[in-house]
Protein backbone atom coordinates (compact mmCIF):
# COMPACT_ATOMS: atom_id res chain seq x y z
CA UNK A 1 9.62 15.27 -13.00
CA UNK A 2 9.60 17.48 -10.37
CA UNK A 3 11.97 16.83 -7.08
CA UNK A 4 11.63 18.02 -3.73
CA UNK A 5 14.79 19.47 -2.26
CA UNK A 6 16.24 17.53 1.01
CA UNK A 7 16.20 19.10 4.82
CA UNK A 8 16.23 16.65 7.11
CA UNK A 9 13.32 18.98 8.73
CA UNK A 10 11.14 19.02 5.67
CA UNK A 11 11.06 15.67 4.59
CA UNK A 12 11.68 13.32 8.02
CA UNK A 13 8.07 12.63 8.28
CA UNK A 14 7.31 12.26 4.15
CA UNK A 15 10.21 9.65 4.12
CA UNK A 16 8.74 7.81 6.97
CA UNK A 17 5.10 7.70 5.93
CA UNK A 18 6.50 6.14 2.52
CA UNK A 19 9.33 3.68 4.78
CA UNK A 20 5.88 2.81 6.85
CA UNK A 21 3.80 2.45 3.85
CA UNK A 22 6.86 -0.03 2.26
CA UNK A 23 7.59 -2.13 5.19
CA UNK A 24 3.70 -2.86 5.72
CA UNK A 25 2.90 -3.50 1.93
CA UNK A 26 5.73 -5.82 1.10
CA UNK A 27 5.08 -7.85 4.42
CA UNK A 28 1.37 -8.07 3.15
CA UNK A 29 2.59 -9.24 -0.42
CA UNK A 30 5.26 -11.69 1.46
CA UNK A 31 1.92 -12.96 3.67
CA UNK A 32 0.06 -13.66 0.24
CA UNK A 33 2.97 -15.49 -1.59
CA UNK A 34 4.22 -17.74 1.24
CA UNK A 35 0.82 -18.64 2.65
CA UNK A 36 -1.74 -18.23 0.33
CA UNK A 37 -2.83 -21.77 1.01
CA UNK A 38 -3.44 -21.05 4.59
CA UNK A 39 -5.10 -17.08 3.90
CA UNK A 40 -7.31 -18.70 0.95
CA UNK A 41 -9.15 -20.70 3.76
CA UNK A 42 -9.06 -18.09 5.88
CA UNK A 43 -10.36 -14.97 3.74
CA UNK A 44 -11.51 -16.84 0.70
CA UNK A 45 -10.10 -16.11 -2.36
CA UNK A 46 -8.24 -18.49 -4.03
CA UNK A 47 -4.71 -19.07 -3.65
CA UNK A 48 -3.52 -17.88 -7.48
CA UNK A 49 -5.85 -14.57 -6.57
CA UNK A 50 -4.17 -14.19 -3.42
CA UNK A 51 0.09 -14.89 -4.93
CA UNK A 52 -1.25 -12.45 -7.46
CA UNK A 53 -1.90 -10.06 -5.40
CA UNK A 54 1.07 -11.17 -3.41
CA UNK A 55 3.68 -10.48 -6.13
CA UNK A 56 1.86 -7.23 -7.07
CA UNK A 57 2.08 -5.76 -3.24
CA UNK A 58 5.70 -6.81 -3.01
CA UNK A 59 6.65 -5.01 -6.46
CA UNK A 60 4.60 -2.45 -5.33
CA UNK A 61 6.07 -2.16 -1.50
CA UNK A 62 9.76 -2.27 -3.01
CA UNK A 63 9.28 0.89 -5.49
CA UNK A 64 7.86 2.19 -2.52
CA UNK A 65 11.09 1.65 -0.77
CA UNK A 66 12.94 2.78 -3.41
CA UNK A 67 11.12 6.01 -3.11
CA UNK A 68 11.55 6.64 0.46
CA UNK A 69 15.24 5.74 0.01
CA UNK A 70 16.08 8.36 -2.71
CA UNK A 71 18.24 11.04 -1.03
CA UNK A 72 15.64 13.43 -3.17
CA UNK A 73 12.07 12.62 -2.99
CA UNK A 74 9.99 13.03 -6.12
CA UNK A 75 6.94 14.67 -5.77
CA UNK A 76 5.29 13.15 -8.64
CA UNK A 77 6.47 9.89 -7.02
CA UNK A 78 5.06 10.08 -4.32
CA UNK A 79 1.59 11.85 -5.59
CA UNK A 80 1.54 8.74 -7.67
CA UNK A 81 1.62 6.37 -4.72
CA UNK A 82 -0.83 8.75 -2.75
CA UNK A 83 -3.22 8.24 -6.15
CA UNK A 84 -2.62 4.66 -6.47
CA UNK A 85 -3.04 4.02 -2.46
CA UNK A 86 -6.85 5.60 -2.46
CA UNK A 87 -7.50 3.31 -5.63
CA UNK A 88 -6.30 0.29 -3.99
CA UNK A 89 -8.36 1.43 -1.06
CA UNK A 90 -10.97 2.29 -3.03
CA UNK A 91 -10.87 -1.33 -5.61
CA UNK A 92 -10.61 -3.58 -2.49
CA UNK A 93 -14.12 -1.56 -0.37
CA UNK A 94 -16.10 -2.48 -4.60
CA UNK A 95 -14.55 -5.80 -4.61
CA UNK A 96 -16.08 -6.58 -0.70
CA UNK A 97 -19.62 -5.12 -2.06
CA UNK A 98 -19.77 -6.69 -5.57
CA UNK A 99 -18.63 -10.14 -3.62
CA UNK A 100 -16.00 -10.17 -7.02
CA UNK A 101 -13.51 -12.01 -4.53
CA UNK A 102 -15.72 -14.43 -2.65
CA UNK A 103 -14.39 -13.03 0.32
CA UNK A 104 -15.20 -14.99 3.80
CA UNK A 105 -16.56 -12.92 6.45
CA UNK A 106 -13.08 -12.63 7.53
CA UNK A 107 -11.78 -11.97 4.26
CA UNK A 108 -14.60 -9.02 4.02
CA UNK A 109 -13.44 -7.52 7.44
CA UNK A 110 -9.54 -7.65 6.58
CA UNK A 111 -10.37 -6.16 3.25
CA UNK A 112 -12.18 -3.14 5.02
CA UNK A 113 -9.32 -3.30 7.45
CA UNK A 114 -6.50 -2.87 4.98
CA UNK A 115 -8.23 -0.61 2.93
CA UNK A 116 -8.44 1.85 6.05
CA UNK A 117 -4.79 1.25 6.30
CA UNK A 118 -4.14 1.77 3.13
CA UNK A 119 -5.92 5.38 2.96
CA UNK A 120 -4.26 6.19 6.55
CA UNK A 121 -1.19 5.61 4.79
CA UNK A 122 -2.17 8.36 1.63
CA UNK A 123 -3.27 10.82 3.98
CA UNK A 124 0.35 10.63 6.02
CA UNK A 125 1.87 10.80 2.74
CA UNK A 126 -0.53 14.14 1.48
CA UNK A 127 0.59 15.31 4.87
CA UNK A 128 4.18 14.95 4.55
CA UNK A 129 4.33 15.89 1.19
CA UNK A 130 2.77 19.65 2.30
CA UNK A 131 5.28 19.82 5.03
CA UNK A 132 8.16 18.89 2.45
CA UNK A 133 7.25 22.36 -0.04
């Protein structure tokens, strides 16, 4: 596994990007496990789909974290995240147009929404990973 070495200069903004990422993903997965009643109405699927996805985004957000949080930042860690990020982004834009979710018009538009997040969140991370070499 290969490890980036630690400047405060070279990987400030990589740390952050995967802190940001974190933060916004486990609040997401917290948002789908404490309300999915509430969000099922609201963007459709149904609430074991949504805690599901709710318990997978908070795993997800804390390895994250744990990432961001490691005094040296792996760059096969975080290329992992980047990869996984644009697959998320990618699996939730084929789940809107194959209707897999039964997504209310709202769910469709927070789905897009997220998934924009999501890859703004990968490209920060490509970004901070270059500036971390």
């Amino acid at each position: 596994m290969t490890a980036l070495t630690v400047t405060a200069d070279r990987t400030k903004f990589l740390r952050l990007a995967l802190a940001a990422d974190a933060v916004v993903t486990g609040v997401n997965g917290l948002a789908y496990l404490a309300a999915a009643g509430l969000l099922s109405d609201l963007l459709g699927p149904g609430t074991g789909l949504l805690r599901g996805v709710g318990v997978f985004l908070l795993g997800y957000g804390l390895a994250v974290g744990f990432l961001a949080s490691r005094p040296v930042i792996s760059a096969a860690g975080t290329k992992a995240v980047i990869a996984l990020n644009v697959v998320w982004a990618v699996a939730s834009v084929a789940v809107v147009v194959t209707g897999a979710a039964a997504f209310t018009t709202v769910g469709a538009v927070w789905a897009i929404l997220q998934a924009l997040v999501v890859l703004v969140f990968a490209e920060l991370q490509v970004m901070g990973l270059r500036r971390a070499r």
